[in-house]
C-alpha atoms as a PDB file:
ATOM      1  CA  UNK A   1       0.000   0.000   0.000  1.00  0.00           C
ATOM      2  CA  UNK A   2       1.426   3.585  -0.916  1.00  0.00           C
ATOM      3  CA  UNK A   3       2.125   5.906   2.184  1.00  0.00           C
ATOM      4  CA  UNK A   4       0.141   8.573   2.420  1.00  0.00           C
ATOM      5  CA  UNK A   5       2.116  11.784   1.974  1.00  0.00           C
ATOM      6  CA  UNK A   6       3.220  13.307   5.266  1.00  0.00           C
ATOM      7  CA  UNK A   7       1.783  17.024   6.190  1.00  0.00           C
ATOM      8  CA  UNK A   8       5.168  18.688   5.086  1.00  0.00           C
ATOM      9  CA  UNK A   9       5.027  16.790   1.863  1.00  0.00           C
ATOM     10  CA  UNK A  10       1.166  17.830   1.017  1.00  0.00           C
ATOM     11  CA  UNK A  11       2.316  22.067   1.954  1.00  0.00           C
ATOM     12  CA  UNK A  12       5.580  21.771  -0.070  1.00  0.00           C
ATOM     13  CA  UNK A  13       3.624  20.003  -3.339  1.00  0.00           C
ATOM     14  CA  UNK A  14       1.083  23.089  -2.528  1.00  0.00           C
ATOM     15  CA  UNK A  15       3.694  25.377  -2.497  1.00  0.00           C
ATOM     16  CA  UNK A  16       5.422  23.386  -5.560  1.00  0.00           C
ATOM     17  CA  UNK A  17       2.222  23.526  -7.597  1.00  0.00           C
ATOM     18  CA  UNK A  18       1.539  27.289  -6.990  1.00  0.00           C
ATOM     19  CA  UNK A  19       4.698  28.596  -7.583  1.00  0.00           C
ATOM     20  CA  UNK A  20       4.899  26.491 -11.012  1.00  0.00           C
ATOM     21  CA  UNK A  21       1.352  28.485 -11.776  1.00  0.00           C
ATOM     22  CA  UNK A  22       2.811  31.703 -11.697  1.00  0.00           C
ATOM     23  CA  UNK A  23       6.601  31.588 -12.018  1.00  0.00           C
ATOM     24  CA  UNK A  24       6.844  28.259 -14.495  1.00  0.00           C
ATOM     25  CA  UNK A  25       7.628  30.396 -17.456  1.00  0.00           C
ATOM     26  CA  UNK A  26       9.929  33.200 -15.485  1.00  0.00           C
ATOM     27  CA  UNK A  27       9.481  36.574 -14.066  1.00  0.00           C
ATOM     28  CA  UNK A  28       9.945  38.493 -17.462  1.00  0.00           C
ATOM     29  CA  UNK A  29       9.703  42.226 -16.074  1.00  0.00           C
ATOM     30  CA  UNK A  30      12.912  41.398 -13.345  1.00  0.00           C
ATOM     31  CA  UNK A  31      14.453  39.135 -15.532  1.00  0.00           C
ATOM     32  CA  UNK A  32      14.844  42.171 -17.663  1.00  0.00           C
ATOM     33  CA  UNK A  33      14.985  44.968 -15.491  1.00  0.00           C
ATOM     34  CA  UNK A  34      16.475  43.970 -11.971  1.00  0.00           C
ATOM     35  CA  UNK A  35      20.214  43.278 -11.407  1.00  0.00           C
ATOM     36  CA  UNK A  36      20.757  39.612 -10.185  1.00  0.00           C
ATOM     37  CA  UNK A  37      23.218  41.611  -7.107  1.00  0.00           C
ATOM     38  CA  UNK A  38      20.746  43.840  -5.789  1.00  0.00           C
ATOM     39  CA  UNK A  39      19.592  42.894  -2.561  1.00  0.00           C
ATOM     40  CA  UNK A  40      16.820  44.545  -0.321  1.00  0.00           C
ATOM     41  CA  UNK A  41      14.412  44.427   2.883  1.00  0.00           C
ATOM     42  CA  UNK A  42      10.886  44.265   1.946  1.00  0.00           C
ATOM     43  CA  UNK A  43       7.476  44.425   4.607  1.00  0.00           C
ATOM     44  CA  UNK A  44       4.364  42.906   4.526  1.00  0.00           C
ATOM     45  CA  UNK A  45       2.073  44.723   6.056  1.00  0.00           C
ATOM     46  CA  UNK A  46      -1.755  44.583   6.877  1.00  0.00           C
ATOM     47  CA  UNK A  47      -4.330  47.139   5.377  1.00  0.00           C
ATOM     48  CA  UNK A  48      -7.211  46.184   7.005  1.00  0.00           C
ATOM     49  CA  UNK A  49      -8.182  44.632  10.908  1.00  0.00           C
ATOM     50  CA  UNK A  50      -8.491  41.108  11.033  1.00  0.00           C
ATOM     51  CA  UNK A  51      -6.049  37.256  11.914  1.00  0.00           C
ATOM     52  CA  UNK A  52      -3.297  36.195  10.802  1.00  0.00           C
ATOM     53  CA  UNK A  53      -3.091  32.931   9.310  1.00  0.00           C
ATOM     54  CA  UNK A  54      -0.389  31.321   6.853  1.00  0.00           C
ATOM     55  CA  UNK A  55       3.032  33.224   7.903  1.00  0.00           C
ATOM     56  CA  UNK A  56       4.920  29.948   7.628  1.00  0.00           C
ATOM     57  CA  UNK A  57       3.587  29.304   4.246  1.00  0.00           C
ATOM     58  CA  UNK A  58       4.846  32.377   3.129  1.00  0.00           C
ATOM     59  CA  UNK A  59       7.715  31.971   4.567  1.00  0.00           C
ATOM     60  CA  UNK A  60       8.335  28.595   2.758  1.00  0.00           C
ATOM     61  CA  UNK A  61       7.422  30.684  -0.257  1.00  0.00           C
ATOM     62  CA  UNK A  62       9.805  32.827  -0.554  1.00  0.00           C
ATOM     63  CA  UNK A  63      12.542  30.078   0.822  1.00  0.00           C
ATOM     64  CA  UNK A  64      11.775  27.730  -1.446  1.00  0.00           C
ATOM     65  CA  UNK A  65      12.109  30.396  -4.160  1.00  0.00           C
ATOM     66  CA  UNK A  66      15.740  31.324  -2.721  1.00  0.00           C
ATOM     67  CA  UNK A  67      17.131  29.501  -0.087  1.00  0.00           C
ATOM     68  CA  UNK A  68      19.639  32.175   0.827  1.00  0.00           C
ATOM     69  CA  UNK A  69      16.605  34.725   1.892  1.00  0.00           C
ATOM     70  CA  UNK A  70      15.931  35.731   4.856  1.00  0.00           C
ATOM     71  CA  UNK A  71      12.427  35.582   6.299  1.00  0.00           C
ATOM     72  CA  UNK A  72      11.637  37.009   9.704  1.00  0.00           C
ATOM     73  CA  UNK A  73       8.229  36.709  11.338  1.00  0.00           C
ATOM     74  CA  UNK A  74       7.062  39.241  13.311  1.00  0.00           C
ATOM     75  CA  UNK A  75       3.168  38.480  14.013  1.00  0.00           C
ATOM     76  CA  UNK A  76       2.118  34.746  13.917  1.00  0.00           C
ATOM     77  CA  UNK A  77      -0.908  32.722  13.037  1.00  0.00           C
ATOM     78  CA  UNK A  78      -3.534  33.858  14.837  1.00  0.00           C
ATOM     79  CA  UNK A  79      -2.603  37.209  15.635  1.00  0.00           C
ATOM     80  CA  UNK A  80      -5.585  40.189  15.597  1.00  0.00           C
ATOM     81  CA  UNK A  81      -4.103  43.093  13.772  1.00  0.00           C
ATOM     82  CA  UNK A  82      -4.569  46.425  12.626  1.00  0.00           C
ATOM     83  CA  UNK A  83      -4.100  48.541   9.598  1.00  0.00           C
ATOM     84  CA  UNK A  84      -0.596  49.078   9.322  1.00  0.00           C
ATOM     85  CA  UNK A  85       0.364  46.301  11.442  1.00  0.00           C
ATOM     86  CA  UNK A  86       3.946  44.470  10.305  1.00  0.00           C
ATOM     87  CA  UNK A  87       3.206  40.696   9.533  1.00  0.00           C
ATOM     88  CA  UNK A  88       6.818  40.141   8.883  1.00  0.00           C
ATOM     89  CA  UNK A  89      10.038  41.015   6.952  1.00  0.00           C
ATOM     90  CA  UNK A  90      11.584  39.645   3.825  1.00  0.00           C
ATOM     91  CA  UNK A  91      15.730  40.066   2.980  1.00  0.00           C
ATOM     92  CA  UNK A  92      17.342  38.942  -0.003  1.00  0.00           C
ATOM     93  CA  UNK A  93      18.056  39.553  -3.199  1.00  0.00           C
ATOM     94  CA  UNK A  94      15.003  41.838  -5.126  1.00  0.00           C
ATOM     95  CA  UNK A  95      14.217  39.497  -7.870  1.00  0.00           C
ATOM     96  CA  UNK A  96      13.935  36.019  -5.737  1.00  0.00           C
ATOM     97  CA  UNK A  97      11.471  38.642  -3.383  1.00  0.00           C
ATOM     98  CA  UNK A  98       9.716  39.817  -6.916  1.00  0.00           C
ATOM     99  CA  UNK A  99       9.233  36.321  -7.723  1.00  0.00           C
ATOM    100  CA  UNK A 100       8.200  34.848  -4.794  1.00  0.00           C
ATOM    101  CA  UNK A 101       5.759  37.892  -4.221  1.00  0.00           C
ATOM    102  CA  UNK A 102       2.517  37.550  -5.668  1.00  0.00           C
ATOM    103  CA  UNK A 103       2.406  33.419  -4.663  1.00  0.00           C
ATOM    104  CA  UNK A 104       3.768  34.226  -0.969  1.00  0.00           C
ATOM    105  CA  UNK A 105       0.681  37.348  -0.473  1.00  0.00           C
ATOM    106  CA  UNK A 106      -1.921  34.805  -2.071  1.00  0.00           C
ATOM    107  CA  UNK A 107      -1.848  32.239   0.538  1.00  0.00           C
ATOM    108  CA  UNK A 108      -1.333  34.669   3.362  1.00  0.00           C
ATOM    109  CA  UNK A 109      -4.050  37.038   2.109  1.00  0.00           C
ATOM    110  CA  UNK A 110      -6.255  33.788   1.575  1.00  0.00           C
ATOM    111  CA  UNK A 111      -5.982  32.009   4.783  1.00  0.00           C
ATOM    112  CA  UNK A 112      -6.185  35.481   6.669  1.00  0.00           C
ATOM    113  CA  UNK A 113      -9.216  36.098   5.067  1.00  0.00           C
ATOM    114  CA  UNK A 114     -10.659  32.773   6.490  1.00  0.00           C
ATOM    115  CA  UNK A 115      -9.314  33.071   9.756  1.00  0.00           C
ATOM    116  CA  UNK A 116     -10.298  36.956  10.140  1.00  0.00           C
ATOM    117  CA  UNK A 117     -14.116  35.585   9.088  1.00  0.00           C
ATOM    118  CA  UNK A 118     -14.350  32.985  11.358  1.00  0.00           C
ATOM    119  CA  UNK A 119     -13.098  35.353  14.111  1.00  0.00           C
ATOM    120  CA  UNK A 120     -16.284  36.872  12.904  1.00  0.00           C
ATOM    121  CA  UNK A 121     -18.359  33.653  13.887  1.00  0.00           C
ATOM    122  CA  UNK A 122     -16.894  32.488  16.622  1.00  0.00           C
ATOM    123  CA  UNK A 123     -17.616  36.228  18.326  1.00  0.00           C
ATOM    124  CA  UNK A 124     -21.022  35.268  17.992  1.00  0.00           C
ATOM    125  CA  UNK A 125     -20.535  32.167  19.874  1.00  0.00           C
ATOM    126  CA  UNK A 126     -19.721  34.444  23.090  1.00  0.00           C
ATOM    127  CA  UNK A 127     -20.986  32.969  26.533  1.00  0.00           C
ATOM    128  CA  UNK A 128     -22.340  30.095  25.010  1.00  0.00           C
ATOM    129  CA  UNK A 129     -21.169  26.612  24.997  1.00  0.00           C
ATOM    130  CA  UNK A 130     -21.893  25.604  20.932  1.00  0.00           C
ATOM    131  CA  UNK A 131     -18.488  26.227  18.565  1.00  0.00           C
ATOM    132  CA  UNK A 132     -17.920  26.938  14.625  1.00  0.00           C
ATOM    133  CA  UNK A 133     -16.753  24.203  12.688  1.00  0.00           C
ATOM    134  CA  UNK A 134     -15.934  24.263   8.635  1.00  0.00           C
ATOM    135  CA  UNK A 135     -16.964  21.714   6.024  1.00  0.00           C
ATOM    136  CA  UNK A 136     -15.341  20.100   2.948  1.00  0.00           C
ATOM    137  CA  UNK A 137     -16.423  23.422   1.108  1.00  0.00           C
ATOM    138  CA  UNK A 138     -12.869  23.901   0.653  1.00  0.00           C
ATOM    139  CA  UNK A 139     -10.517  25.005  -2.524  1.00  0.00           C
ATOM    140  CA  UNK A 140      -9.543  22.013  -4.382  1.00  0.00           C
ATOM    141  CA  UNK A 141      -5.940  21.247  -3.105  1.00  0.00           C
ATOM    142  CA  UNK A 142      -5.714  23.700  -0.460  1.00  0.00           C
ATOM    143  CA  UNK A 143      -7.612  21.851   2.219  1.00  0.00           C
ATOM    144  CA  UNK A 144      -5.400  21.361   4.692  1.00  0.00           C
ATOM    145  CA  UNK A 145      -4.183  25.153   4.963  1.00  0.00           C
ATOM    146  CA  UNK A 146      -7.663  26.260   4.737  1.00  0.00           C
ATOM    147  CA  UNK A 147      -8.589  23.623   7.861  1.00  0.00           C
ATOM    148  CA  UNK A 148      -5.617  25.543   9.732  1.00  0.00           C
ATOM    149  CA  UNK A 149      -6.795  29.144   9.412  1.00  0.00           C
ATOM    150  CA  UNK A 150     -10.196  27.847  10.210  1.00  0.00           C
ATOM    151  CA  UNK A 151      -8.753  26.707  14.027  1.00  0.00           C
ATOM    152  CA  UNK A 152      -6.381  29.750  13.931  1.00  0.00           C
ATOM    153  CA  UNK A 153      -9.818  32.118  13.950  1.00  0.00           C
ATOM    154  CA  UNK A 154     -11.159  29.971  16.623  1.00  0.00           C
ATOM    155  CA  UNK A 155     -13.587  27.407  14.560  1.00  0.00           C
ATOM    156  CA  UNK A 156     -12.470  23.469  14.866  1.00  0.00           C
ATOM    157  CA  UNK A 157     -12.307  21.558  12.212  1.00  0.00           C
ATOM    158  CA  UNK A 158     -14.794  18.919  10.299  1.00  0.00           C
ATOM    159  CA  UNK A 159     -13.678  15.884   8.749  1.00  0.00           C
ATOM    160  CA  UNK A 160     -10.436  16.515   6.603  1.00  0.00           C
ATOM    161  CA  UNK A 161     -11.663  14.308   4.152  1.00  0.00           C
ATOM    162  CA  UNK A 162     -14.209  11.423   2.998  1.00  0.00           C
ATOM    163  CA  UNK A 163     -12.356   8.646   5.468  1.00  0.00           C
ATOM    164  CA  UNK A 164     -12.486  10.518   8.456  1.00  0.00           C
ATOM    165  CA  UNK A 165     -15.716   9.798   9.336  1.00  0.00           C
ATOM    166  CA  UNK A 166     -19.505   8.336   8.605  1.00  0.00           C
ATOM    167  CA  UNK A 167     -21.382  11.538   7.424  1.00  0.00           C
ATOM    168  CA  UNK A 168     -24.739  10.117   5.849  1.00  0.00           C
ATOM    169  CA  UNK A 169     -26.107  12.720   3.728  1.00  0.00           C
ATOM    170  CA  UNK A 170     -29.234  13.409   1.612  1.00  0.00           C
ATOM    171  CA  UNK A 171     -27.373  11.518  -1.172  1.00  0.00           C
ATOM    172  CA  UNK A 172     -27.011   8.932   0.586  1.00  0.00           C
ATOM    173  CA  UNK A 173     -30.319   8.389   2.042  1.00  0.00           C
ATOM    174  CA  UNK A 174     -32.355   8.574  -1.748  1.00  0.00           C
ATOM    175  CA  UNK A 175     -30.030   5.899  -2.999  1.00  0.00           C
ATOM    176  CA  UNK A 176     -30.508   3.783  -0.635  1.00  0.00           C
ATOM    177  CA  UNK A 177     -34.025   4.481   0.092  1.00  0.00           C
ATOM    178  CA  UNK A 178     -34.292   4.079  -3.342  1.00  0.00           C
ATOM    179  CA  UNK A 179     -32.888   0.091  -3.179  1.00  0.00           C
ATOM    180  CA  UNK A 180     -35.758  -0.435  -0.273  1.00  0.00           C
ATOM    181  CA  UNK A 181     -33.338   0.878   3.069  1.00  0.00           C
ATOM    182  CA  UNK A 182     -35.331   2.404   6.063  1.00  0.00           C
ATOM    183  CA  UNK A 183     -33.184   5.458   7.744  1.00  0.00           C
ATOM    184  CA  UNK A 184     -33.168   2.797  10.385  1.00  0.00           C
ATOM    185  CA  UNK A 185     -31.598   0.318   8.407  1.00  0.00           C
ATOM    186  CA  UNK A 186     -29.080   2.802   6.626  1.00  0.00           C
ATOM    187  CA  UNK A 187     -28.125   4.088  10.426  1.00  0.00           C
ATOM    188  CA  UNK A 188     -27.950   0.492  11.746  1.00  0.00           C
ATOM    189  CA  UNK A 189     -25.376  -1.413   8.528  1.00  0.00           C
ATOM    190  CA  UNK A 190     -22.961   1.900   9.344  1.00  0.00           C
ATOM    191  CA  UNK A 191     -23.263   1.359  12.944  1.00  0.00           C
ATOM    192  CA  UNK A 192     -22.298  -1.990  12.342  1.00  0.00           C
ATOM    193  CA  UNK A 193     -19.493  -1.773   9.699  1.00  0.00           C
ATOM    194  CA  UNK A 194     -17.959   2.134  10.990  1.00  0.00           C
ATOM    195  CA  UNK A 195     -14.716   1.259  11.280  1.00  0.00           C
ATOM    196  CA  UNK A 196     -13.092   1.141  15.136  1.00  0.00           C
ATOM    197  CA  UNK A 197     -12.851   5.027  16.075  1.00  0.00           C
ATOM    198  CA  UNK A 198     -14.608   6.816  13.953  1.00  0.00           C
ATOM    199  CA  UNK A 199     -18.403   8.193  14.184  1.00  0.00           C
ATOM    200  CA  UNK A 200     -21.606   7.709  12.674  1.00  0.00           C
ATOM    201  CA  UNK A 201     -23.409  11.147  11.712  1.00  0.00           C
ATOM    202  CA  UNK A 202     -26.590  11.532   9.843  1.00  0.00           C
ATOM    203  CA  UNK A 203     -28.398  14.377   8.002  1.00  0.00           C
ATOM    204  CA  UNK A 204     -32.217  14.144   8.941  1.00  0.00           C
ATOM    205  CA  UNK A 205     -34.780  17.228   7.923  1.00  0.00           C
ATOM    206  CA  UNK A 206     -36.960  17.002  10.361  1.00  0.00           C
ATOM    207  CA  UNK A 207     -37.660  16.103  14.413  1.00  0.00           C
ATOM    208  CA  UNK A 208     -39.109  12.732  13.461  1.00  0.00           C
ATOM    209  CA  UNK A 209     -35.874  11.539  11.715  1.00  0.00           C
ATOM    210  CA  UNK A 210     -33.289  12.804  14.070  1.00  0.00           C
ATOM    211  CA  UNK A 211     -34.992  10.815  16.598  1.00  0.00           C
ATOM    212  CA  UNK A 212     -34.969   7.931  14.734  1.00  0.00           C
ATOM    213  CA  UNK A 213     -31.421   8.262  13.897  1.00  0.00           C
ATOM    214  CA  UNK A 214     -30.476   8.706  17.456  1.00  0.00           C
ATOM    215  CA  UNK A 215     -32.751   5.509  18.024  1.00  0.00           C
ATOM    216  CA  UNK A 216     -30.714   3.445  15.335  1.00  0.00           C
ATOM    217  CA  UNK A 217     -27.549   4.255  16.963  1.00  0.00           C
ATOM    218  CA  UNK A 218     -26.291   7.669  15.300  1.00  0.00           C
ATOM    219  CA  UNK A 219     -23.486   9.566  17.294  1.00  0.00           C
ATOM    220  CA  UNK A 220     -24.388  12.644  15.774  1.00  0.00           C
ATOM    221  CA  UNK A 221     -27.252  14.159  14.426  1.00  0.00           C
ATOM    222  CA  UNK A 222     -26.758  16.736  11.869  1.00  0.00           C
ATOM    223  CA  UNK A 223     -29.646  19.405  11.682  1.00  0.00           C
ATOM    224  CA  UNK A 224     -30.193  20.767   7.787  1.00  0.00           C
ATOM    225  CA  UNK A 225     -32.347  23.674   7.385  1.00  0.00           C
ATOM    226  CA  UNK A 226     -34.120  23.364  10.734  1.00  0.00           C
ATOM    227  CA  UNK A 227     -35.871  25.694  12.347  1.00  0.00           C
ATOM    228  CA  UNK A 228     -34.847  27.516  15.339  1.00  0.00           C
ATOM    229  CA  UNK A 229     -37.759  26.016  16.885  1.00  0.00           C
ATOM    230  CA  UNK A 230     -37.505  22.757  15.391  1.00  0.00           C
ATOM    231  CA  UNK A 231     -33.526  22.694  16.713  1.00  0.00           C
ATOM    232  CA  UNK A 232     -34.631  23.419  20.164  1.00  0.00           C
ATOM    233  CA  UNK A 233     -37.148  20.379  19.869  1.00  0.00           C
ATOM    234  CA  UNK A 234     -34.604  18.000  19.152  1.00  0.00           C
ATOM    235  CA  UNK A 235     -32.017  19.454  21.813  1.00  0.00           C
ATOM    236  CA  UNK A 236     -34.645  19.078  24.359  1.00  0.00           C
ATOM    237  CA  UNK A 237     -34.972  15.763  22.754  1.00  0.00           C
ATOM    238  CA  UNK A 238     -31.737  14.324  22.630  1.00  0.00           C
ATOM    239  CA  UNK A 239     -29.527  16.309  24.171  1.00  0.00           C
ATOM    240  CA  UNK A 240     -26.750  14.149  26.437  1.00  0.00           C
ATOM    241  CA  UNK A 241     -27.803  11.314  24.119  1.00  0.00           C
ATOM    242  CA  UNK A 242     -25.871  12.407  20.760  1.00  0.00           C
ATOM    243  CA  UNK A 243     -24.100  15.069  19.684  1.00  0.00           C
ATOM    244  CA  UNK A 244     -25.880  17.723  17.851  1.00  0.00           C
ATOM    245  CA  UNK A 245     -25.126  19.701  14.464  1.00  0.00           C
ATOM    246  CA  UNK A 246     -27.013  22.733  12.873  1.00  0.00           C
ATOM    247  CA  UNK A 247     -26.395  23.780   9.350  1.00  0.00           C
ATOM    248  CA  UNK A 248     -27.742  25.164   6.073  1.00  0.00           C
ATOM    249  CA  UNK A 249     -29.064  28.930   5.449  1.00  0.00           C
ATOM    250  CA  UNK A 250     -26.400  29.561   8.449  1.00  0.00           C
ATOM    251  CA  UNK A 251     -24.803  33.418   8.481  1.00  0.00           C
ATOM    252  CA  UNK A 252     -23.885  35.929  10.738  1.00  0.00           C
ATOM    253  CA  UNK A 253     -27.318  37.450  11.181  1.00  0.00           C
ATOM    254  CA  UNK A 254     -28.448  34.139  12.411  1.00  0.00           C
ATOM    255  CA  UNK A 255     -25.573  32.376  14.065  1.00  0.00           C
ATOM    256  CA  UNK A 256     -26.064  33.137  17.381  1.00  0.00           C
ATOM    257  CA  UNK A 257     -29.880  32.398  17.377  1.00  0.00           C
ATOM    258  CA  UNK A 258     -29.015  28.857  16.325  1.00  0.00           C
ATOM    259  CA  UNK A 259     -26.545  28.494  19.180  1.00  0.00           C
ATOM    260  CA  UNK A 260     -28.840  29.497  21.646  1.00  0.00           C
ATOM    261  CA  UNK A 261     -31.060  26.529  20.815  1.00  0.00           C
ATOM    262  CA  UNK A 262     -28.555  24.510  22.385  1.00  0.00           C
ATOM    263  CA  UNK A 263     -26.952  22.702  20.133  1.00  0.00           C
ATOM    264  CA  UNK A 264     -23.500  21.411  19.877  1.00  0.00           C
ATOM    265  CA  UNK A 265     -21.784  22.985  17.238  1.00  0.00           C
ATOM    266  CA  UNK A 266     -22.592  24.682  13.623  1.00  0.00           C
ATOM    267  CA  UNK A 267     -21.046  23.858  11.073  1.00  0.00           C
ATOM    268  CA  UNK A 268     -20.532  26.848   7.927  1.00  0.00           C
ATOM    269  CA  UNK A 269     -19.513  26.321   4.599  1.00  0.00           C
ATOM    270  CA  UNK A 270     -18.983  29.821   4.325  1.00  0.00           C
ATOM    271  CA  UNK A 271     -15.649  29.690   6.247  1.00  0.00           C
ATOM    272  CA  UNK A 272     -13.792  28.340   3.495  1.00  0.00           C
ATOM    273  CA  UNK A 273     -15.913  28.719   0.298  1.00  0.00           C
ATOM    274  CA  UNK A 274     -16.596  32.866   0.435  1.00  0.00           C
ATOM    275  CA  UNK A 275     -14.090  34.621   2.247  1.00  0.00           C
ATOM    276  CA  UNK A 276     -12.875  37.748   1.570  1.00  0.00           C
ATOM    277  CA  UNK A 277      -9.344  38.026   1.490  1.00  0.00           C
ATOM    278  CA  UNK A 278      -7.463  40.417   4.007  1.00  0.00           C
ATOM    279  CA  UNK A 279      -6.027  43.159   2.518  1.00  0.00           C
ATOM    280  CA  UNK A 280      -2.079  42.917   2.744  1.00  0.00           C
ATOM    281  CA  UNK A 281       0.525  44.239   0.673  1.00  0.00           C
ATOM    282  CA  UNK A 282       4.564  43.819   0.349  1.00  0.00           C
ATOM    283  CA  UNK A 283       6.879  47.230   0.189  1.00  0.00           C
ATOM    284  CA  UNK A 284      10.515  47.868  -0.006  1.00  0.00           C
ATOM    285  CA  UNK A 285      12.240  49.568   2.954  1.00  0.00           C
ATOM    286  CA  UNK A 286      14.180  51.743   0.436  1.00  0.00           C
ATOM    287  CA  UNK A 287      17.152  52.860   2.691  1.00  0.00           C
ATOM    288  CA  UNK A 288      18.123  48.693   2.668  1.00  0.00           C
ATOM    289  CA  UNK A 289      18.467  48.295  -1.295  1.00  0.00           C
ATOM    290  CA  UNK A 290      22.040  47.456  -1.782  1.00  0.00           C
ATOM    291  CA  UNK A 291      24.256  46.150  -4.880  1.00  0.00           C
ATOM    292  CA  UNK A 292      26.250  43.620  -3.452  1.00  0.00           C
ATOM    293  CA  UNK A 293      29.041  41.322  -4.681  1.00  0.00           C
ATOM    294  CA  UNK A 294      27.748  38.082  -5.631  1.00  0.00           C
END
């Protein structure tokens, strides 16, 4: 069986794949223009409030670019910060800093984005005991950095991917009721074949189901669409006895009245799928440009 790739293996193909997207056929305009021996100091700098997320990757950026730069962090994941605030400081020579740029700002400005909005979210969760967690709404291939600015803005993370846990869906459940399968049934072959550790979730649509799923042996009960009302039903319900999901038609106007029906956690697509990205830019410190002897 082929190992699965190791977490520093999946960033630096990331890294690997992006870079190739932008600087695969060269950097024409410093190519051209910039001398090979000039060297420099360059900021990055955030335009607009918000949290940090993906300094390392932008780091790695710029290293893997040119080894010989230097990268110096100077506020880390999950920082809160201000207009103006310095992220961190990039040395080297100008062109690897040109090149790296624009793929080194796109993650950070990304994941920031994500982080700053689920800040947003998890605000809303204040005094109460439910927390924000994402979804597989994710950019293809970026997952895993997108799961880690999620938890850096205070949101936990959902499955990673398709074998981290039983999560029946509405898919799931016309297929099979198609082929004659009760939601009892469906609920009762996964509680019987889950593999050891992992747990069974369902997606019901009304009261009536997420009892019977809880009945047939669900560990969670995932809440689509519900009611405020109808959530509080089935947390009077079944609280203590599974654990208990909200989501669909989810936002920041409604967040908090979900919560305070009790229930466990919400989860929102929204985290990863339509974030805006934080504002932050990259300048030259123009008293540190230097032509050195290479």
């Amino acid at each position: 069986m082929r190992k699965a790739p190791t977490e520093a293996e999946q960033i630096a193909a990331i890294i690997d794949l992006a870079l190739a997207e932008d600087l695969g056929h060269g950097d024409v305009t410093s190519e051209i223009l910039v001398p090979p021996e000039l060297t420099g100091r360059a900021t990055i700098s955030a335009k607009e409030a918000g949290i940090v997320a993906g300094v390392d990757i932008a780091g790695r950026v710029f290293l893997r670019v040119d080894p010989s730069v230097t990268f110096r962090t100077i506020a880390r994941d999950g920082t809160r910060v201000q207009p103006g605030a310095k992220i961190a400081q990039v040395s080297g020579r100008v062109i690897s800093i040109l090149n790296a740029e624009r793929t080194a700002l796109n993650f950070l400005q990304r994941l920031s984005g994500i982080a700053s909005l689920t800040a947003k979210y998890a605000a809303e969760m204040h005094g109460l005991e439910t927390y924000i967690a994402d979804t597989r709404k994710t950019s293809p291939g970026l997952r895993l950095l997108e799961k880690h600015a999620v938890s850096q803005g205070g949101g936990k993370n959902h499955r990673l991917h398709l074998g981290d846990g039983i999560l029946i869906k509405d898919n799931h459940l016309a297929a099979l009721r198609a082929i004659g399968m009760s939601l009892k049934d469906i609920v009762t072959k996964a509680r019987e074949n889950v593999p050891r550790g992992l747990k069974v979730e369902v997606e019901v649509t009304s009261i009536d189901e997420a009892r019977e799923a809880a009945e047939a042996g669900a560990d969670i009960i995932m809440l689509d669409n519900m009611s405020p009302d109808d959530m509080r039903r089935v947390v009077k319900s079944l609280k203590g006895k599974v654990k208990i999901e909200a989501s669909g038609e989810i936002n920041l106007s409604n967040v908090r009245q979900a919560a305070q029906t009790g229930v466990d956690y919400i989860s929102i697509g929204a985290l990863t799928h339509s974030p805006k990205a934080l504002d932050i830019s990259l300048e030259f410190d123009p008293s540190f440009f230097k032509l050195a002897l290479l």
